[in-house]
N, C-alpha and C. Protein backbone atom coordinates (compact mmCIF):
# COMPACT_ATOMS: atom_id res chain seq x y z
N UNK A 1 112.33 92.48 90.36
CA UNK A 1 110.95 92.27 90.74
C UNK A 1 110.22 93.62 90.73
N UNK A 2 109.07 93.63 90.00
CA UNK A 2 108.28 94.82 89.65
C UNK A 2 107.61 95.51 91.37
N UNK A 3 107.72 96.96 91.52
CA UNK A 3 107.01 97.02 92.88
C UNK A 3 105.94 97.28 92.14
N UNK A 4 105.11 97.89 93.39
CA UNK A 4 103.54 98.17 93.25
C UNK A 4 103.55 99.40 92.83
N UNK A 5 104.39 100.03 92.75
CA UNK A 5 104.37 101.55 91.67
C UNK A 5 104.47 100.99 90.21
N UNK A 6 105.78 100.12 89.82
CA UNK A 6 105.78 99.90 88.36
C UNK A 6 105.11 98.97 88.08
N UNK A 7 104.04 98.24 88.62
CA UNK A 7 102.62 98.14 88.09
C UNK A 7 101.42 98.73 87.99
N UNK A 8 101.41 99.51 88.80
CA UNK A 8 100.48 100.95 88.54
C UNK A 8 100.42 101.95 87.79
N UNK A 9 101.71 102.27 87.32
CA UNK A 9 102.46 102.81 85.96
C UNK A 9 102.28 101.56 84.87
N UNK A 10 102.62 100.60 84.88
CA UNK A 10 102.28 99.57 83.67
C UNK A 10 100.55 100.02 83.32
N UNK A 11 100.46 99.33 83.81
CA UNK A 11 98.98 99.32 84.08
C UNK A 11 98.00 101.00 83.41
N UNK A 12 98.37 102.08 84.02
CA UNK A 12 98.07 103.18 83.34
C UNK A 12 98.61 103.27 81.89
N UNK A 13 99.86 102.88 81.55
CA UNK A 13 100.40 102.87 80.52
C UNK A 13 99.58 102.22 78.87
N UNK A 14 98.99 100.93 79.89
CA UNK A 14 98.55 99.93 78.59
C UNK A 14 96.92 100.73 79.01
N UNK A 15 96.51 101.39 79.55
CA UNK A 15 95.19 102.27 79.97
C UNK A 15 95.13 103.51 78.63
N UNK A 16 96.55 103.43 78.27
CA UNK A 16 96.68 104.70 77.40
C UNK A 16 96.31 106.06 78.33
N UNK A 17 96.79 106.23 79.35
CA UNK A 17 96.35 107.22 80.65
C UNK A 17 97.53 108.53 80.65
N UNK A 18 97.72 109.32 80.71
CA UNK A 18 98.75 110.21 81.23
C UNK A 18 98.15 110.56 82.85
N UNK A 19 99.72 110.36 83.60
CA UNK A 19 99.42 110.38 84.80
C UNK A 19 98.58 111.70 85.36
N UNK A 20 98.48 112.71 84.72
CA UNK A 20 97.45 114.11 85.14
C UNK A 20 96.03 113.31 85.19
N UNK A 21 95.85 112.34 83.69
CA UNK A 21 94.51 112.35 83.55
C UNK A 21 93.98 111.30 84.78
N UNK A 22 94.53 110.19 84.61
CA UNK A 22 93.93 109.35 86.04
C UNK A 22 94.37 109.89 87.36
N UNK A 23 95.37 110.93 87.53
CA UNK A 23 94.89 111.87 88.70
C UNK A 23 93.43 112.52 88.72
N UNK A 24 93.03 112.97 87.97
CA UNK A 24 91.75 113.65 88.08
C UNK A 24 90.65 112.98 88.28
N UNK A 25 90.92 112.15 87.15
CA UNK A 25 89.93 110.66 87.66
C UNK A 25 89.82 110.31 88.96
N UNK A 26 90.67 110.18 89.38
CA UNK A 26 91.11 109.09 91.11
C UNK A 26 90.02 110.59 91.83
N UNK A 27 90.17 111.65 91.77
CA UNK A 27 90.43 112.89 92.39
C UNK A 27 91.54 113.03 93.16
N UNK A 28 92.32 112.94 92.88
CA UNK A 28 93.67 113.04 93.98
C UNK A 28 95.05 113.83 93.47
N UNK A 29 96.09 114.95 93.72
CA UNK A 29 96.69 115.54 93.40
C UNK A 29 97.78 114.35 92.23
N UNK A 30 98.41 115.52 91.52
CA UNK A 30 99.12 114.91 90.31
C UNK A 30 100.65 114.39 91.63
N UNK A 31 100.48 115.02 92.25
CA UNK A 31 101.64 114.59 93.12
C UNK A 31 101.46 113.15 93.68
N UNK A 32 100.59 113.51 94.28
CA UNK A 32 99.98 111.88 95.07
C UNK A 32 99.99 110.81 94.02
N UNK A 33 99.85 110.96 92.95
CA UNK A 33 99.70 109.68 92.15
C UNK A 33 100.73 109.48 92.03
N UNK A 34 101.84 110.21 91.94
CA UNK A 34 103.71 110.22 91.27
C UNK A 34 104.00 109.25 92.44
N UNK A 35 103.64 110.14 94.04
CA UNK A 35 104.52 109.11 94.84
C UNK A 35 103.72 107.54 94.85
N UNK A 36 102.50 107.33 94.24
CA UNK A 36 101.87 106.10 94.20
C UNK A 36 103.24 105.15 93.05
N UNK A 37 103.20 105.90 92.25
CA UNK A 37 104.05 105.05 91.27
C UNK A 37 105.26 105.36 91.37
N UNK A 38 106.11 106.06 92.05
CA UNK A 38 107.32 106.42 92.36
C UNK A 38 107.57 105.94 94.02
N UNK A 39 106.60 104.83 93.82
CA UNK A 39 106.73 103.84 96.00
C UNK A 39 107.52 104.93 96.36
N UNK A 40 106.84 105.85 96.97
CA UNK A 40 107.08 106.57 98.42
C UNK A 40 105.75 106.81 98.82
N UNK A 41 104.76 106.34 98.51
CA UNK A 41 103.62 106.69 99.72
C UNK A 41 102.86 105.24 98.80
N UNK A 42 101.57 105.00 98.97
CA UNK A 42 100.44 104.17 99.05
C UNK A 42 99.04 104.58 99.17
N UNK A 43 98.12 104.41 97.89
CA UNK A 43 96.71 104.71 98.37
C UNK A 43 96.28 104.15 99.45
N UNK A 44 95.06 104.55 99.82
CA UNK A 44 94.19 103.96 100.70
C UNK A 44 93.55 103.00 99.80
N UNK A 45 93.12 102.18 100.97
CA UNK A 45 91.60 100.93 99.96
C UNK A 45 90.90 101.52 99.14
N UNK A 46 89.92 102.44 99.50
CA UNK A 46 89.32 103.10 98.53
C UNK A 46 89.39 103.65 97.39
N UNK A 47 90.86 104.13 97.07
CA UNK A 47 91.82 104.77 95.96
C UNK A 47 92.07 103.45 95.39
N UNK A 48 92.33 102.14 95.85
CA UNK A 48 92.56 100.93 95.19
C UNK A 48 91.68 100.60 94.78
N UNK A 49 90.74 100.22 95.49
CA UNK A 49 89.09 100.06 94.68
C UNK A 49 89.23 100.19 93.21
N UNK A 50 89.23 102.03 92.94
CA UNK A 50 89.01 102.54 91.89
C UNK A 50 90.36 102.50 90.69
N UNK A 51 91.47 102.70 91.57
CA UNK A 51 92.41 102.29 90.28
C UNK A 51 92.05 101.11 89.83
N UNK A 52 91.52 99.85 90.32
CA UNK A 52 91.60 98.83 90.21
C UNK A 52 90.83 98.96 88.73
N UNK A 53 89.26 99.55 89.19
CA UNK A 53 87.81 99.73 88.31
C UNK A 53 88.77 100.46 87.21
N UNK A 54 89.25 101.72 87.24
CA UNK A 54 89.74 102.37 85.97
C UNK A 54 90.54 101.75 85.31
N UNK A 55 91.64 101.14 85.73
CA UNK A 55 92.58 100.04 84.89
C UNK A 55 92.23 99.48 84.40
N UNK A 56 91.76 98.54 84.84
CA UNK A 56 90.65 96.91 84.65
C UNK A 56 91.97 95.74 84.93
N UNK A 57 92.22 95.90 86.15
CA UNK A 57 93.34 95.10 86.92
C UNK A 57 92.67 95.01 88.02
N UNK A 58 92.84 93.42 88.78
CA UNK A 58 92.66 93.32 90.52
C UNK A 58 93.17 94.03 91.35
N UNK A 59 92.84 94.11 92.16
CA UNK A 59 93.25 95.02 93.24
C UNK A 59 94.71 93.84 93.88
N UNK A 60 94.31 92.67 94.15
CA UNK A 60 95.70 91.71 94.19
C UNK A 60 96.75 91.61 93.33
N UNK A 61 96.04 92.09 92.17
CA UNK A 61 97.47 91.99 91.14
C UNK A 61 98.31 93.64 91.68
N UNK A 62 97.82 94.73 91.72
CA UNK A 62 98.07 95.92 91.95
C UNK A 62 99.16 95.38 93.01
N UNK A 63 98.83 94.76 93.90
CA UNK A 63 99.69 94.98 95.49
C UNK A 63 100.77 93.97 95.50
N UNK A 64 100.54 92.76 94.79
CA UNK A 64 101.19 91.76 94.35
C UNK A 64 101.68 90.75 93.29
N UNK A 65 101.08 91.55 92.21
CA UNK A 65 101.63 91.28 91.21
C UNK A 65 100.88 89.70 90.61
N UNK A 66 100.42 89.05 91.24
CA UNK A 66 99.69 87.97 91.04
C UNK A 66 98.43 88.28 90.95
N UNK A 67 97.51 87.48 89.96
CA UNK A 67 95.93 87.54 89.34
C UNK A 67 95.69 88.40 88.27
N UNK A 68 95.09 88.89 87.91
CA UNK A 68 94.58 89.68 86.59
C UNK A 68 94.92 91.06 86.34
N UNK A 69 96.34 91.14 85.65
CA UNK A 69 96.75 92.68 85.82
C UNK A 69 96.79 92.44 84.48
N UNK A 70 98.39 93.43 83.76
CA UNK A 70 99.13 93.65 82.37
C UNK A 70 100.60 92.92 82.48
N UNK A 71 101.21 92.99 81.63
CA UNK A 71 102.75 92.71 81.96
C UNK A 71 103.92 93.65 82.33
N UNK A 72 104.06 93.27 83.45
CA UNK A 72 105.02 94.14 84.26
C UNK A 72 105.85 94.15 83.67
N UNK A 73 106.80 95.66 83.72
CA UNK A 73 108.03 96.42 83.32
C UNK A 73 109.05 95.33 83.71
N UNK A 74 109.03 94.88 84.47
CA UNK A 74 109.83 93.79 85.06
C UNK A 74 109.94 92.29 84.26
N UNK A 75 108.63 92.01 83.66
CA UNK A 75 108.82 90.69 82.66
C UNK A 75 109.57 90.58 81.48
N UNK A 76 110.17 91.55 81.48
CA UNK A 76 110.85 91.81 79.91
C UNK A 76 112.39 90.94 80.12
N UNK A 77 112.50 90.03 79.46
CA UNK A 77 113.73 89.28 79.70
C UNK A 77 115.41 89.54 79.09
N UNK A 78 115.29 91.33 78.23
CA UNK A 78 116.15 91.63 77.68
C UNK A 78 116.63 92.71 78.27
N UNK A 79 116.95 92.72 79.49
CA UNK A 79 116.85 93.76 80.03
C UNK A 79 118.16 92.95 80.80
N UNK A 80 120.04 93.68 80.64
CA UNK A 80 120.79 93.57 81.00
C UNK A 80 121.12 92.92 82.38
N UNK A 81 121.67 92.34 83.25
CA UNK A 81 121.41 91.98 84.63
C UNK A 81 122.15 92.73 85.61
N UNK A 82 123.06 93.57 84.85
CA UNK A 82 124.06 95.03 85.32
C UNK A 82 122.82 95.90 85.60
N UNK A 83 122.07 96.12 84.64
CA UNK A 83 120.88 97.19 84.30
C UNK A 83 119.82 96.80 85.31
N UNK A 84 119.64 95.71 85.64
CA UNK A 84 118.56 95.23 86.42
C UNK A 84 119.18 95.23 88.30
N UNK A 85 120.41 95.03 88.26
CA UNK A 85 121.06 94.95 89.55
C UNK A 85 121.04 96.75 90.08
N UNK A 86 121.27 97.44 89.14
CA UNK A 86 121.70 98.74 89.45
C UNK A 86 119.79 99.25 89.69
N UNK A 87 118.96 99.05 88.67
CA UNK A 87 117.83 99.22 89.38
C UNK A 87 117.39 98.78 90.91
N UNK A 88 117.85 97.40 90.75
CA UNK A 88 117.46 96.72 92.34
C UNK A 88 118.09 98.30 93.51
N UNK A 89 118.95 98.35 93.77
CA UNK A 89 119.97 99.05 93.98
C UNK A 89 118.96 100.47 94.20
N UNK A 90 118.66 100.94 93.37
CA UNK A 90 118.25 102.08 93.32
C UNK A 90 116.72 102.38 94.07
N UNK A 91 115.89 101.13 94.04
CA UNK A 91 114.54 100.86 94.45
C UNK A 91 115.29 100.67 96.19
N UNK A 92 115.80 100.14 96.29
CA UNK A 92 116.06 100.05 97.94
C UNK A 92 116.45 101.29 98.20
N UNK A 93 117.37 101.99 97.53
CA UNK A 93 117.70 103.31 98.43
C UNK A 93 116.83 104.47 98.39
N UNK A 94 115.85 103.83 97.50
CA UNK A 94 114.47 105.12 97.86
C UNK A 94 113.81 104.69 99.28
N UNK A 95 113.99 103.22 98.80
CA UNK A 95 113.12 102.76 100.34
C UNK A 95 114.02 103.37 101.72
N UNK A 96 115.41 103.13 101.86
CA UNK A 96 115.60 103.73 102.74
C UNK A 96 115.63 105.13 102.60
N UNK A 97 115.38 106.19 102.21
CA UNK A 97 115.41 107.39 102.04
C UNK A 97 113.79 107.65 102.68
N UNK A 98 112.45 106.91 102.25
CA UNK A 98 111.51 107.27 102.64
C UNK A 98 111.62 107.02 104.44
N UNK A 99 112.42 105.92 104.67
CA UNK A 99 112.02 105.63 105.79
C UNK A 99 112.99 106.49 106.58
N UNK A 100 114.20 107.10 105.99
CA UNK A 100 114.77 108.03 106.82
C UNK A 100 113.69 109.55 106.90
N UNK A 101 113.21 109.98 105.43
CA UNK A 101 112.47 111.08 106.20
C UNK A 101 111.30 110.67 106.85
N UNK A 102 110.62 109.57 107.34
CA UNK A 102 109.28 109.14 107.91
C UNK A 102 110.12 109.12 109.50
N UNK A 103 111.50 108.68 109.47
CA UNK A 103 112.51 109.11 110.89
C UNK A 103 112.60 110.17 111.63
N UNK A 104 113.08 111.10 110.60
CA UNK A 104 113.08 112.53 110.69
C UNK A 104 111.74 112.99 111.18
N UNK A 105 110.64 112.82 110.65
CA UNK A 105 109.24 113.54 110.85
C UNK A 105 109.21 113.01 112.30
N UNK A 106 109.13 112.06 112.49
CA UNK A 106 108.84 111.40 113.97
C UNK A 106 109.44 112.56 115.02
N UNK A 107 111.13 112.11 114.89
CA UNK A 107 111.60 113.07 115.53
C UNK A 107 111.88 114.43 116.05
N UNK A 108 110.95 115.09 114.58
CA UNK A 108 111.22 117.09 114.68
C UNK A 108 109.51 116.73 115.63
N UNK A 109 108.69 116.29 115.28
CA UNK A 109 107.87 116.21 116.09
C UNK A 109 107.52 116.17 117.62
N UNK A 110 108.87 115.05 118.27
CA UNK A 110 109.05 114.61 119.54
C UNK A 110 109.90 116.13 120.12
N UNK A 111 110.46 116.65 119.06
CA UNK A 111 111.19 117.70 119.75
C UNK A 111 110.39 118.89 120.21
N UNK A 112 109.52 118.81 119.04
CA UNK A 112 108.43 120.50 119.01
C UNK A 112 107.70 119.97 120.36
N UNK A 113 107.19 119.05 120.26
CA UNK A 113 106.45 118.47 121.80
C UNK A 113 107.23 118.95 122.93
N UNK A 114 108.65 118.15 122.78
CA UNK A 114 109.45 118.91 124.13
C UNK A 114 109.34 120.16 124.17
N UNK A 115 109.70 120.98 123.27
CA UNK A 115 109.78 122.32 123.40
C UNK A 115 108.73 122.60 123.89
N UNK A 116 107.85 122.79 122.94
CA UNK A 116 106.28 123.05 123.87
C UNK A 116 106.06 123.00 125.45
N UNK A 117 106.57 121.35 125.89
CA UNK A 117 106.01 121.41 127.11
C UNK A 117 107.59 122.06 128.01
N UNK A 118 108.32 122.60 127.55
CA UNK A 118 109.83 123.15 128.45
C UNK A 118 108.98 124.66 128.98
C-alpha cells in the first residue's frame, strides 16, 4: 500500500518535477520535501493546499490515496510479493525509527528541564 510520501513522489514524478524544483516552488527546504516523501515528517494544510494546486492532484488523494491523483508506485502488479513484503517491512521500520527519535526528543528535553530546575 502506497504511503503519502510515494504519492507525493508519484505525483511530482508524472509533474516532470525534480524534487529541488518543487522545493522552491512550495518555498520550503530541499530537505523538508525529502522527509515529505521519505514519511518522516508531514506538511502543514497550507503546504497541501499548494502541492495539491502544483501537481494537479486532491488534496484527499495526497493523504489517502482515494479521488483525483496519478497511479501510485504501488499499483503496479509486477512487482514480486518477496519485493513487496520486504518493502512493507522496511516502511514500518522507518515508522518506528521516527517515532523512536520523536521518543528520544521528548526525553533529552524532560531531562534539560530537570537539570535546569536541580
Amino acid at each position: 500500500m502506497a504511503t503519502f510520501g510515494d504519492r507525493l513522489a508519484a505525483a511530482r514524478e508524472q509533474a516532470s518535477m525534480e524534487q529541488k524544483e518543487l522545493a522552491r516552488r512550495l518555498g520550503v527546504k530541499l530537505k523538508t520535501l525529502q522527509g515529505w516523501e521519505y514519511d518522516l515528517s508531514e506538511p502543514r494544510a497550507n503546504k497541501l493546499r499548494m502541492l495539491s494546486g502544483l501537481l494537479n492532484v486532491s488534496i484527499r488523494w495526497l493523504l489517502t490515496g482515494e479521488g483525483d491523483g496519478v497511479s501510485e508506485p504501488g499499483d503496479h502488479h509486477d512487482i514480486d510479493p518477496d519485493v513487496e513484503e520486504v518493502l512493507a517491512d522496511i516502511r514500518a521500520l522507518k515508522l518506528q525509527m521516527t517515532s523512536s527519535i520523536d521518543r528520544l526528543g521528548r526525553l533529552e528535553k524532560q531531562l534539560r528541564l530537570k537539570l535546569k530546575g536541580s
